[in-house]
N, C-alpha and C. Protein backbone atom coordinates (compact mmCIF):
# COMPACT_ATOMS: atom_id res chain seq x y z
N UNK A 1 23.60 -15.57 10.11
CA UNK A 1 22.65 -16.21 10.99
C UNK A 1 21.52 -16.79 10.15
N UNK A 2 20.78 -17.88 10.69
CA UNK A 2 19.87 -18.67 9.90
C UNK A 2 18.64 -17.89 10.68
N UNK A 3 17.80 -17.44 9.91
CA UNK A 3 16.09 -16.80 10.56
C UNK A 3 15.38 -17.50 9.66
N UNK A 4 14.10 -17.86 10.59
CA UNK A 4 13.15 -18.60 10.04
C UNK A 4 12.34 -17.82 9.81
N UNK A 5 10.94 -18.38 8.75
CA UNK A 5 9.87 -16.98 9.15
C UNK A 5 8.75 -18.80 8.65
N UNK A 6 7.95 -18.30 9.49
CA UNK A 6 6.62 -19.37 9.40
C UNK A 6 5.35 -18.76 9.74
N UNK A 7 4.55 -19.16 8.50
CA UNK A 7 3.08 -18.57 8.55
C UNK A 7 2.25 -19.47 8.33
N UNK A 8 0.90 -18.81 8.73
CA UNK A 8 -0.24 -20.24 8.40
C UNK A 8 -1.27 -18.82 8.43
N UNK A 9 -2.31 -19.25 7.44
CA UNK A 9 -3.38 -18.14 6.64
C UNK A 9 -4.81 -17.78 8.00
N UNK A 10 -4.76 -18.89 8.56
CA UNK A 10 -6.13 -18.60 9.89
C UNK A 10 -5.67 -19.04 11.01
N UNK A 11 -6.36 -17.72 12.00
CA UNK A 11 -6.08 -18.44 13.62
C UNK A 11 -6.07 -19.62 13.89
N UNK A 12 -6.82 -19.83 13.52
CA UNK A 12 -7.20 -21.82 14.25
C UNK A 12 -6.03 -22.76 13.39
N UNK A 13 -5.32 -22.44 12.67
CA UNK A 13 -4.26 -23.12 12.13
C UNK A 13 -2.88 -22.72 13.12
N UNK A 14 -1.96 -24.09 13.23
CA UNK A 14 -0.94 -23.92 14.04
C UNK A 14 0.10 -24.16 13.19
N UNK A 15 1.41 -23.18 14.28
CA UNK A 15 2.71 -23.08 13.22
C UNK A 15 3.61 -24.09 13.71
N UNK A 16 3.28 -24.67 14.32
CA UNK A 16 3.90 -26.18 15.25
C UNK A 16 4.88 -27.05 14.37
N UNK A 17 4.61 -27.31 13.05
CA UNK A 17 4.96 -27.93 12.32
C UNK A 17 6.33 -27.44 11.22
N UNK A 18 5.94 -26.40 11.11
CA UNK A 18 6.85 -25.23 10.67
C UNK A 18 7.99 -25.09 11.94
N UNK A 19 7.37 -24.56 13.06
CA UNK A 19 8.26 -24.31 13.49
C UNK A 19 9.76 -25.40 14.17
N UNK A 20 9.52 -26.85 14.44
CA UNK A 20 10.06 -27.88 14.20
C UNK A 20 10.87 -27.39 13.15
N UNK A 21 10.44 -28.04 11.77
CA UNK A 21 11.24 -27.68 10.72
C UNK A 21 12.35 -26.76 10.89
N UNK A 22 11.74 -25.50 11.17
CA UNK A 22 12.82 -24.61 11.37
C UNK A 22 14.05 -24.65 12.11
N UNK A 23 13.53 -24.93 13.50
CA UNK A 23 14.56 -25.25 14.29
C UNK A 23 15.18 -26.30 13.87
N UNK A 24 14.98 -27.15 14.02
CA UNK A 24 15.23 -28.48 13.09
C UNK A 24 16.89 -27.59 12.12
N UNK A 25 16.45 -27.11 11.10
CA UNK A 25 17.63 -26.47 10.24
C UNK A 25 18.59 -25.75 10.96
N UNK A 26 18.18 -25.27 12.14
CA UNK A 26 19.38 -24.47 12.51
C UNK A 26 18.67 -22.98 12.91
N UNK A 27 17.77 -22.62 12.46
CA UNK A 27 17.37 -20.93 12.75
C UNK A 27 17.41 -20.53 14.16
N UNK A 28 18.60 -19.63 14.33
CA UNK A 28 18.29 -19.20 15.42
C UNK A 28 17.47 -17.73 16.18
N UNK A 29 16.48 -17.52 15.13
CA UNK A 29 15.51 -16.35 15.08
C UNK A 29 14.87 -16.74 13.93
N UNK A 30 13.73 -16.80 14.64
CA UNK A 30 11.78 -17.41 13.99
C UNK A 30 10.80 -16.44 13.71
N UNK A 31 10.45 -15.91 12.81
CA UNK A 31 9.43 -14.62 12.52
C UNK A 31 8.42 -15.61 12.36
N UNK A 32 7.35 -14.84 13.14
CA UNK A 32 6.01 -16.41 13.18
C UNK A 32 4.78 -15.03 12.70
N UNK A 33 3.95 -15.55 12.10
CA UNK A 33 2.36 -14.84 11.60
C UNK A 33 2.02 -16.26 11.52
N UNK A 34 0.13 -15.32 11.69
CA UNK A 34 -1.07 -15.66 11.56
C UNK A 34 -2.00 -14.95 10.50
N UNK A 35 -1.40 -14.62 9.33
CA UNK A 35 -2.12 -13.95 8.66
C UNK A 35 -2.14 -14.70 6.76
N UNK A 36 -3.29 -14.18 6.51
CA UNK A 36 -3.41 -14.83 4.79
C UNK A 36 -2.03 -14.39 4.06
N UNK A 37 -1.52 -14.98 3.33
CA UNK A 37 -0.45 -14.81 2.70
C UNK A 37 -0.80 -13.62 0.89
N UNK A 38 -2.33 -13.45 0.85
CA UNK A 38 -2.75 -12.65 -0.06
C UNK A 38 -2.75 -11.32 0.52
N UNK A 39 -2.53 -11.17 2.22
CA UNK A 39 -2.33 -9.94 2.75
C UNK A 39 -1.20 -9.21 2.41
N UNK A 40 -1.00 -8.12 1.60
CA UNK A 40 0.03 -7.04 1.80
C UNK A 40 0.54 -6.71 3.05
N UNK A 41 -0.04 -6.73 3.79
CA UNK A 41 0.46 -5.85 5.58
C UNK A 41 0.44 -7.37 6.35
N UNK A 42 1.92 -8.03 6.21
CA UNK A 42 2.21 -8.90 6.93
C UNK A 42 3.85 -8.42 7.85
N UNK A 43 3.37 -7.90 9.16
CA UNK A 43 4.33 -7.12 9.46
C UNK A 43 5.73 -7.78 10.34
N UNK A 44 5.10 -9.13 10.33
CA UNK A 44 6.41 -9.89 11.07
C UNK A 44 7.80 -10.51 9.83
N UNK A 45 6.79 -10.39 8.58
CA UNK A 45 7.42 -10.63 7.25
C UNK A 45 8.06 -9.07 7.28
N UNK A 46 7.64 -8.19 7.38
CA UNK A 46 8.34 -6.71 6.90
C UNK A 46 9.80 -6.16 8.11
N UNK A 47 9.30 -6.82 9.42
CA UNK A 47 10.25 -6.69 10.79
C UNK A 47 11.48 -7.92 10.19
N UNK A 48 11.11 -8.44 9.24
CA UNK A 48 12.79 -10.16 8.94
C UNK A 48 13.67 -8.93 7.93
N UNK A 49 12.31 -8.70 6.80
CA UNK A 49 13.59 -7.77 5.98
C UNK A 49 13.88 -6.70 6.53
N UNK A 50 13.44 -6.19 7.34
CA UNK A 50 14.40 -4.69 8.14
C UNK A 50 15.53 -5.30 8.44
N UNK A 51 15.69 -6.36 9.11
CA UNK A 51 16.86 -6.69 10.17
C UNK A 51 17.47 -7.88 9.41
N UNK A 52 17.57 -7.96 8.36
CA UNK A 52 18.45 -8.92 7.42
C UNK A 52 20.09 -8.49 7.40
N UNK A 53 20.50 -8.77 7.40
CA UNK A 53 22.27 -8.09 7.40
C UNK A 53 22.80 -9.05 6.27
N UNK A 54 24.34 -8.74 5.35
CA UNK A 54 24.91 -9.48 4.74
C UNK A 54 24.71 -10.73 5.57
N UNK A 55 24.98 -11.70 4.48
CA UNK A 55 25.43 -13.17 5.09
C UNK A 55 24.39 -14.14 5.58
N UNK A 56 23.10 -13.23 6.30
CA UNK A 56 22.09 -13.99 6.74
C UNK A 56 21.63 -14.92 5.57
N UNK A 57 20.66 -15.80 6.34
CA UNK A 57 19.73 -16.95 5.34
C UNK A 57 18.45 -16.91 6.23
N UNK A 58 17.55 -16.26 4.79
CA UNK A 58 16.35 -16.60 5.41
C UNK A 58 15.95 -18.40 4.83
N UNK A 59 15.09 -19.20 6.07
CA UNK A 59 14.60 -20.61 5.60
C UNK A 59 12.73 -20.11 6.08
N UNK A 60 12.33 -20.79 5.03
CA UNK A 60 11.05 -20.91 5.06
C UNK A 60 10.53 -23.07 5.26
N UNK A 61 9.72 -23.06 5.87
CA UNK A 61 9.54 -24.96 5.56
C UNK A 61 9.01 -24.87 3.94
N UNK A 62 8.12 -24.00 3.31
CA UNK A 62 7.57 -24.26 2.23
C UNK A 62 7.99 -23.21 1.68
N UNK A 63 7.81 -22.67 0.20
CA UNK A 63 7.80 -21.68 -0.69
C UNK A 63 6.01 -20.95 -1.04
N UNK A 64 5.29 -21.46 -0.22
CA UNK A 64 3.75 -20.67 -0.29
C UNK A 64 3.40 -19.94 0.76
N UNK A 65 4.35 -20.22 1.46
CA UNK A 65 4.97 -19.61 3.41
C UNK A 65 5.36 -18.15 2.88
N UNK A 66 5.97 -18.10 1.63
CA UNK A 66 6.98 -16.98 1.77
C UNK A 66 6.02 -15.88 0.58
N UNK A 67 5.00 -16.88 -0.31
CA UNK A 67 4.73 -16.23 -1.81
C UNK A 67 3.39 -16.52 -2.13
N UNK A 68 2.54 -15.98 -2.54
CA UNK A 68 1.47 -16.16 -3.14
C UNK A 68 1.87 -16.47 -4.55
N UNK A 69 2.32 -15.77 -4.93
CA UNK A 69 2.18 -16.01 -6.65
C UNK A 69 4.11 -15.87 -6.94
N UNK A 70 4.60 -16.06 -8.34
CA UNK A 70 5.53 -16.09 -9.17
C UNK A 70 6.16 -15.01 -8.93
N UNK A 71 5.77 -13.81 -8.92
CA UNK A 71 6.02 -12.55 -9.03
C UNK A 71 6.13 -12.24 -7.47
N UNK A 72 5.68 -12.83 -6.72
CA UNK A 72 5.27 -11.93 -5.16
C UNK A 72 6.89 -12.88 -4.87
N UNK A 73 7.04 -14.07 -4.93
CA UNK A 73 8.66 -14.88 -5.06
C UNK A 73 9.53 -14.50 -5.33
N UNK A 74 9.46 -13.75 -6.31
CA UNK A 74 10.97 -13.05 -7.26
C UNK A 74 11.09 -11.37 -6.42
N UNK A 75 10.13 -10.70 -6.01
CA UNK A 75 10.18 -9.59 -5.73
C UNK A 75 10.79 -9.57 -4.59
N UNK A 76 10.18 -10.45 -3.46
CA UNK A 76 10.88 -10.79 -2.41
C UNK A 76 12.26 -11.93 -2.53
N UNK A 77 12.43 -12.66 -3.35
CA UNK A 77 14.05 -13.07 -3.49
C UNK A 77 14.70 -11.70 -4.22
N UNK A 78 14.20 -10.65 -4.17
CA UNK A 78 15.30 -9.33 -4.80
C UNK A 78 15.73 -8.68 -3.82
N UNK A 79 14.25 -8.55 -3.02
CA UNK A 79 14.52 -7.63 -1.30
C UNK A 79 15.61 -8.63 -0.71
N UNK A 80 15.64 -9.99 -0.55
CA UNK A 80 16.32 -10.97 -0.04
C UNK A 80 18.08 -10.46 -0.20
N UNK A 81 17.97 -10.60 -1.73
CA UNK A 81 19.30 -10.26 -2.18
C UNK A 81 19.64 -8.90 -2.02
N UNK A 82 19.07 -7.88 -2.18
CA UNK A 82 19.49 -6.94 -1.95
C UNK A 82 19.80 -6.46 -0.81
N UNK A 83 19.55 -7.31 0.55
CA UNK A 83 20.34 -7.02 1.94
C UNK A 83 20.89 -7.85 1.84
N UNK A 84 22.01 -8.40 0.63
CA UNK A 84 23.08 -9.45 1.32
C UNK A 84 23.03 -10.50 2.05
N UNK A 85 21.43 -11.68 1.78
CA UNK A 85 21.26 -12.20 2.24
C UNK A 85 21.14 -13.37 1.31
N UNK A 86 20.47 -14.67 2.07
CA UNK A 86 20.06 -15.81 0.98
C UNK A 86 18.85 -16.56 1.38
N UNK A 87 18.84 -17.46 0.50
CA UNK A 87 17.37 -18.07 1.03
C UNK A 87 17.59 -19.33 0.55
N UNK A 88 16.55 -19.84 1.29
CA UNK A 88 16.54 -21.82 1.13
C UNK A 88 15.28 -22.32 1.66
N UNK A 89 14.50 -22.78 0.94
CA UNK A 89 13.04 -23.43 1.06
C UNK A 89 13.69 -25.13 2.17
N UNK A 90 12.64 -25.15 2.80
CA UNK A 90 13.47 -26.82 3.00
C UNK A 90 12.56 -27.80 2.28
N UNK A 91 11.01 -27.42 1.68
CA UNK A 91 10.31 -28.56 1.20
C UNK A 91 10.72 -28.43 -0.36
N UNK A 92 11.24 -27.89 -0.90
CA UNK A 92 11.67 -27.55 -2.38
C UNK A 92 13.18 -27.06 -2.63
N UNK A 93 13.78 -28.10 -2.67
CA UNK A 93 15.27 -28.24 -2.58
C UNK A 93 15.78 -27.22 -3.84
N UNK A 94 15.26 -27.07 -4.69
CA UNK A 94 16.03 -26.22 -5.94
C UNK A 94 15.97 -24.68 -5.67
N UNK A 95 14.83 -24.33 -4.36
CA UNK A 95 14.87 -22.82 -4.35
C UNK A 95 16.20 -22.64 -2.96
N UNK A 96 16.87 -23.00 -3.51
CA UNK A 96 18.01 -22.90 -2.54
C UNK A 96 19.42 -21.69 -2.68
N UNK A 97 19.14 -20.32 -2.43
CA UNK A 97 20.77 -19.77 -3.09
C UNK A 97 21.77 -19.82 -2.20
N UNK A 98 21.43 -20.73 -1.51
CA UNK A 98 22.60 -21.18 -0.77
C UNK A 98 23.99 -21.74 -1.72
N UNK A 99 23.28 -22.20 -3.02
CA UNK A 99 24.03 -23.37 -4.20
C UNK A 99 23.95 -22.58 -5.21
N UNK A 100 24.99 -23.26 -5.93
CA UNK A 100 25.21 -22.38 -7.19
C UNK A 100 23.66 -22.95 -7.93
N UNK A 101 23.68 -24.34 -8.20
CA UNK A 101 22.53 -24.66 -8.71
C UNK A 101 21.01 -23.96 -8.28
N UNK A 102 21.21 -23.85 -6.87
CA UNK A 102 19.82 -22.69 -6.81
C UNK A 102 20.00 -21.37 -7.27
N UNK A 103 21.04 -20.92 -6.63
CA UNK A 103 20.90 -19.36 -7.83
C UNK A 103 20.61 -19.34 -9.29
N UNK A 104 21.08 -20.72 -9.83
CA UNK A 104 20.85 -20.46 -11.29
C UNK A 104 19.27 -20.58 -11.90
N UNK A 105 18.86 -21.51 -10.89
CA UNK A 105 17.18 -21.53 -10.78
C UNK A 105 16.78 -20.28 -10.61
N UNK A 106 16.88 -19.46 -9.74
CA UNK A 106 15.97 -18.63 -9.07
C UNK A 106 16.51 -17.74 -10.32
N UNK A 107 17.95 -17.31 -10.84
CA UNK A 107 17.98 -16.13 -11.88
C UNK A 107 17.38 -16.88 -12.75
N UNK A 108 17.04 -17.81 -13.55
CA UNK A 108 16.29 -18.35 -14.70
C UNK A 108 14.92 -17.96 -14.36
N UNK A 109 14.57 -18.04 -13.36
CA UNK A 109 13.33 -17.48 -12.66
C UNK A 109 12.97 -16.09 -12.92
N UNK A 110 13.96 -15.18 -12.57
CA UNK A 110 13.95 -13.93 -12.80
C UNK A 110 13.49 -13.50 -14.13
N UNK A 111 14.42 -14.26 -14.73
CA UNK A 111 14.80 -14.09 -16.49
C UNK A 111 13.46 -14.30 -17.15
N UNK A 112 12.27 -15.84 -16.62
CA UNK A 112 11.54 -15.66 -17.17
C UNK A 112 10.57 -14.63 -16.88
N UNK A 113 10.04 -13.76 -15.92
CA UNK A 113 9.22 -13.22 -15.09
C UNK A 113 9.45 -11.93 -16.18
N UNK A 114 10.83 -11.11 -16.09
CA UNK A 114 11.21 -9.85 -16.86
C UNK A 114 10.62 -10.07 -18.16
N UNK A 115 10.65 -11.81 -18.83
CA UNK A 115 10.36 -11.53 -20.16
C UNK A 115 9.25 -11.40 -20.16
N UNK A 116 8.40 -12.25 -19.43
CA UNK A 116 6.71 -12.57 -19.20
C UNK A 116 6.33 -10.88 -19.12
N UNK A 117 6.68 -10.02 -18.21
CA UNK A 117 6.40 -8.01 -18.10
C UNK A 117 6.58 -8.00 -19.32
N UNK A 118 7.67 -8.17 -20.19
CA UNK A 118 7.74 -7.43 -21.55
C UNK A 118 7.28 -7.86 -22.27
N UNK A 119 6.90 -9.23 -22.66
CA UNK A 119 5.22 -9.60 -23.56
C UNK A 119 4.34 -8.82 -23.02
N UNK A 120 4.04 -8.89 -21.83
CA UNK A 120 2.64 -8.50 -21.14
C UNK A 120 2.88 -6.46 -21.92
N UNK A 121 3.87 -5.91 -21.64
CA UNK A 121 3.74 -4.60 -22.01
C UNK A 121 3.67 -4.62 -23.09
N UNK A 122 4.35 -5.68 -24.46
CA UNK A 122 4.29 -5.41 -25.45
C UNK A 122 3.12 -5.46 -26.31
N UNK A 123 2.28 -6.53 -25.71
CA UNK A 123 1.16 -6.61 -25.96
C UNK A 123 -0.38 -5.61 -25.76
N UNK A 124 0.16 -5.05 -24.47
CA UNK A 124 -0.96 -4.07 -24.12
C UNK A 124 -0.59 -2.89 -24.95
N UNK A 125 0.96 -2.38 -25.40
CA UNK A 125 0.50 -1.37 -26.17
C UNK A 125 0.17 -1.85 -27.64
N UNK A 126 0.24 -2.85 -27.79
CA UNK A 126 -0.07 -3.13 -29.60
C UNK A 126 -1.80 -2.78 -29.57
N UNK A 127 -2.64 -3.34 -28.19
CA UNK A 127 -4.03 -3.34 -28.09
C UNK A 127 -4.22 -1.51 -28.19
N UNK A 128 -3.24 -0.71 -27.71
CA UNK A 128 -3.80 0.62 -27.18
C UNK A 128 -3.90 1.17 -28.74
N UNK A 129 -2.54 0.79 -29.02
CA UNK A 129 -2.14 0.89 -30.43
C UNK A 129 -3.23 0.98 -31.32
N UNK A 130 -3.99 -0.46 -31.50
CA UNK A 130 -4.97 -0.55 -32.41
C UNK A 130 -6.18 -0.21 -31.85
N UNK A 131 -6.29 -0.03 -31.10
CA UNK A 131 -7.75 0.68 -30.23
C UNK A 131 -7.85 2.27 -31.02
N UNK A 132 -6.56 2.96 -30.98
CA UNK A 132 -6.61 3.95 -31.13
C UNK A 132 -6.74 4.29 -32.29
N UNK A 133 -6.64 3.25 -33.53
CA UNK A 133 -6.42 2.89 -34.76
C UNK A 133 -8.08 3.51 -35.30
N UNK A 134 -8.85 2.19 -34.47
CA UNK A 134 -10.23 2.43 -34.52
C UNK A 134 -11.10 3.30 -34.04
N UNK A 135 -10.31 4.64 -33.31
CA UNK A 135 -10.88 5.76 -32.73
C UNK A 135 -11.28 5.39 -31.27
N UNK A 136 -10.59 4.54 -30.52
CA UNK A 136 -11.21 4.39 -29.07
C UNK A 136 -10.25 5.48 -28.39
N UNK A 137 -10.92 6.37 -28.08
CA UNK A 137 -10.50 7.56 -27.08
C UNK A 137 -10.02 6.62 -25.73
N UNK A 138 -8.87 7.43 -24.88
CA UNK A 138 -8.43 7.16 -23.90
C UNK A 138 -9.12 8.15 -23.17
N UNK A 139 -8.53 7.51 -21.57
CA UNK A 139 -9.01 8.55 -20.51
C UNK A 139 -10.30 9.20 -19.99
N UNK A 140 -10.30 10.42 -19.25
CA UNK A 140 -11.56 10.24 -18.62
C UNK A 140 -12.32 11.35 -19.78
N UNK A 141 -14.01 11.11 -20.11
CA UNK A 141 -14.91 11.73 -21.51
C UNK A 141 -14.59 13.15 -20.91
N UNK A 142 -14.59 13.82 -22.26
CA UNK A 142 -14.65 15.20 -22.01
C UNK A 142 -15.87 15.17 -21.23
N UNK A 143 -15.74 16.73 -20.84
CA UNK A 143 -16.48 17.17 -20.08
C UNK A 143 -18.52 18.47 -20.74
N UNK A 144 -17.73 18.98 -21.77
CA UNK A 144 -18.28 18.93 -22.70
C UNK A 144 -18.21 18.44 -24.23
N UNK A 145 -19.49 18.67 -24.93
CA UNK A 145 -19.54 17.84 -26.27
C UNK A 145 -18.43 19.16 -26.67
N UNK A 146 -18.29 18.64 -28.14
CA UNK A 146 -18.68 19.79 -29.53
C UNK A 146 -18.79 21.49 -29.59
N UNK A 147 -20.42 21.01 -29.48
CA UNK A 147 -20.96 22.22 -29.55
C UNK A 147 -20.99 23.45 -28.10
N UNK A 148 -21.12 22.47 -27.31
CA UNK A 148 -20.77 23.12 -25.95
C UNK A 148 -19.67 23.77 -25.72
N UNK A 149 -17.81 23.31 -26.25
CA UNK A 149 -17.10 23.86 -26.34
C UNK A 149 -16.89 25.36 -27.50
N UNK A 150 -16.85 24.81 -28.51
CA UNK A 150 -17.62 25.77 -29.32
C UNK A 150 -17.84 27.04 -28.86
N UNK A 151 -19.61 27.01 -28.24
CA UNK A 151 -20.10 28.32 -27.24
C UNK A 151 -19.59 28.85 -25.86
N UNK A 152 -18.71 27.60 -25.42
CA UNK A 152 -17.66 28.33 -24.38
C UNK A 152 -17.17 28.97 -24.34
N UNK A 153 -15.76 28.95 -26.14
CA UNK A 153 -14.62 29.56 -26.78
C UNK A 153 -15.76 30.71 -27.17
N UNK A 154 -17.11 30.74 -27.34
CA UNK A 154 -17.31 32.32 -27.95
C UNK A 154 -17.94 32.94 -27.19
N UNK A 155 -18.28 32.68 -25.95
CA UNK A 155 -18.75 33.29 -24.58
C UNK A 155 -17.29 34.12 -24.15
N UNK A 156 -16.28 33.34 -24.26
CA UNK A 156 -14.98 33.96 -23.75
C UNK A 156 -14.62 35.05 -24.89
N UNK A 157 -14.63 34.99 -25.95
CA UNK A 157 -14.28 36.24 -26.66
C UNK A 157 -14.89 37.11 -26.66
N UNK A 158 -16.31 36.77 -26.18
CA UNK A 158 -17.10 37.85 -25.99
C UNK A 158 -16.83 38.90 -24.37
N UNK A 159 -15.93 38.48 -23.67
CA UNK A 159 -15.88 38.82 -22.69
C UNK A 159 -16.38 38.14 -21.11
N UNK A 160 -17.15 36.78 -21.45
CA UNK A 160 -17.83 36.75 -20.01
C UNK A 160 -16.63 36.10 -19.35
N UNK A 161 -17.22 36.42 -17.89
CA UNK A 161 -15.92 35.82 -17.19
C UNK A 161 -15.98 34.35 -17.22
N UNK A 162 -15.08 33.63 -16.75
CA UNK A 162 -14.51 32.23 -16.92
C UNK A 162 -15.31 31.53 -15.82
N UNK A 163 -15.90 32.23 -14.59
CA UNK A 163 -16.51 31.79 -13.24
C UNK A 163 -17.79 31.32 -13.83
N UNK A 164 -18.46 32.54 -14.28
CA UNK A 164 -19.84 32.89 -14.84
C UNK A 164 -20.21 31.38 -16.30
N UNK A 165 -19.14 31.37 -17.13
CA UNK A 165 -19.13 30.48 -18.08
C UNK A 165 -19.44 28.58 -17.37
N UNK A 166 -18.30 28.75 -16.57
CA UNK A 166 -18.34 27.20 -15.97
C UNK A 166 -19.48 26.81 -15.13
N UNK A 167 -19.95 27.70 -14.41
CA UNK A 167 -21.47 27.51 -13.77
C UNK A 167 -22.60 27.27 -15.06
N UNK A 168 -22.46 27.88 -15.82
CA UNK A 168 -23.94 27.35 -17.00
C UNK A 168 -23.05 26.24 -17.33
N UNK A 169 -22.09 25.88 -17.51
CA UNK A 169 -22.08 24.58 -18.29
C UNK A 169 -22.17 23.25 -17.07
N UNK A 170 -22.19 24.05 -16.05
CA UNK A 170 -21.78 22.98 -14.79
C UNK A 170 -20.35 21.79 -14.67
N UNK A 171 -19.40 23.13 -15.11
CA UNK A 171 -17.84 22.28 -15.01
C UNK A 171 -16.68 23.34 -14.15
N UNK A 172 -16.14 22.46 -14.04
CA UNK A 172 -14.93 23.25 -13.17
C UNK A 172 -14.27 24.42 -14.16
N UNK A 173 -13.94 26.01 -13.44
CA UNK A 173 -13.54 26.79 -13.86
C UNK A 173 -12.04 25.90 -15.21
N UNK A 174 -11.45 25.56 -14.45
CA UNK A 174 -10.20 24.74 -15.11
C UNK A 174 -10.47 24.43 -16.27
N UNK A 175 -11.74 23.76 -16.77
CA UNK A 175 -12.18 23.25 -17.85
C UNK A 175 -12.54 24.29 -18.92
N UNK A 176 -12.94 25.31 -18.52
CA UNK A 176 -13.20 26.51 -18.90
C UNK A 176 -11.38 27.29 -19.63
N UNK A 177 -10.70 27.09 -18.52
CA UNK A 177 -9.32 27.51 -18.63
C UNK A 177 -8.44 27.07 -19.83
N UNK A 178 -9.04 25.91 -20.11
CA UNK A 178 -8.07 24.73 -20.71
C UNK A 178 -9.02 25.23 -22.67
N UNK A 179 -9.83 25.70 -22.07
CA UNK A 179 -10.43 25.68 -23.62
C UNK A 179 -9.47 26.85 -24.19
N UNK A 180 -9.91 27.89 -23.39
CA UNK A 180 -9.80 29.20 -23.74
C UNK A 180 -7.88 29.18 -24.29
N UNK A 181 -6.92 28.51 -23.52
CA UNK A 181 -5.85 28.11 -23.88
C UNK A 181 -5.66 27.45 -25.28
N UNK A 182 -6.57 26.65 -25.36
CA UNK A 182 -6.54 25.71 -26.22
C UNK A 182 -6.88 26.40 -27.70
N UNK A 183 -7.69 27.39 -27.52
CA UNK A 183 -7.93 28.65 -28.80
C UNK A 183 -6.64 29.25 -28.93
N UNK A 184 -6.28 29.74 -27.92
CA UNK A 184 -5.46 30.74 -28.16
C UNK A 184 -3.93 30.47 -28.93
């Protein structure tokens, strides 16, 4: 079955035009919103992929209908594919997997996106890498310095309790816990 889905970002905008289009192609089930396409919780978009079955085709009139960005495109042409379905833009003829030639677009698509993550990761750890090179501590600051730990570890050998310790330093017993481990 052909399902349409047509959106427009503000009330006062109409889906009139879209929805033509659609019908126009053939859809005989129209998922219609009124909501920004930067919204996560677009739930007439989330009610098309529940009820996608093999074989279906989703049509959109545009490809900014369906995607904010590169990545928000490919994630949803995966959900697409992964219920056995297909897709076909009608204002951008190449996002079509209806055709062999569009599938080969949209996986070249893929292909670049996976590589674009693995620069992007490879790069952030080379930065953590050399951050750490230069002594930039990760994560959240201890809780005490130095010297504070120090007189923690010898408050505890001395016997005081672990409750009594974390109140003068004003930290969670845990922190207290983690030292005393950390001696031992």
């Amino acid at each position: 079955m052909k399902i349409g889905y047509a959106r427009v970002s503000t009330l006062d905008q109409h889906l009139d035009l879209q929805m033509q289009a659609l019908k126009k192609a053939g859809c005989r089930k129209i998922f219609r919103e009124k909501v920004s396409g930067v919204s996560r919780q677009r739930p007439e978009f989330q009610r098309m992929l529940e009820q996608l079955r093999a074989g279906d085709t989703i049509i959109v009139w545009r490809l900014d209908r369906l995607a904010r960005s590169t990545r928000d495109l490919l994630e949803t042409m995966e959900a697409i594919r992964e219920g056995g379905a297909r897709f076909q833009s009608l204002s951008e003829p190449w996002a079509d997997t209806t055709t062999h030639a569009g599938k080969l677009i949209m996986t070249v698509f893929a292909g670049i996106a996976e590589f674009e993550r693995d620069l992007i990761r490879e790069r952030t750890k080379a930065g953590r890498d050399a951050a750490r090179g230069r002594g930039v501590r990760f994560g959240r600051p201890r809780k005490l310095n130095p010297q504070q730990a120090k007189l923690a570890q010898r408050l505890i050998s001395e016997g005081n309790s672990v409750r009594q310790i974390a109140e003068t330093f004003n930290v969670h017993a845990a922190t207290i816990y983690r030292l005393s481990e950390a001696a031992a």
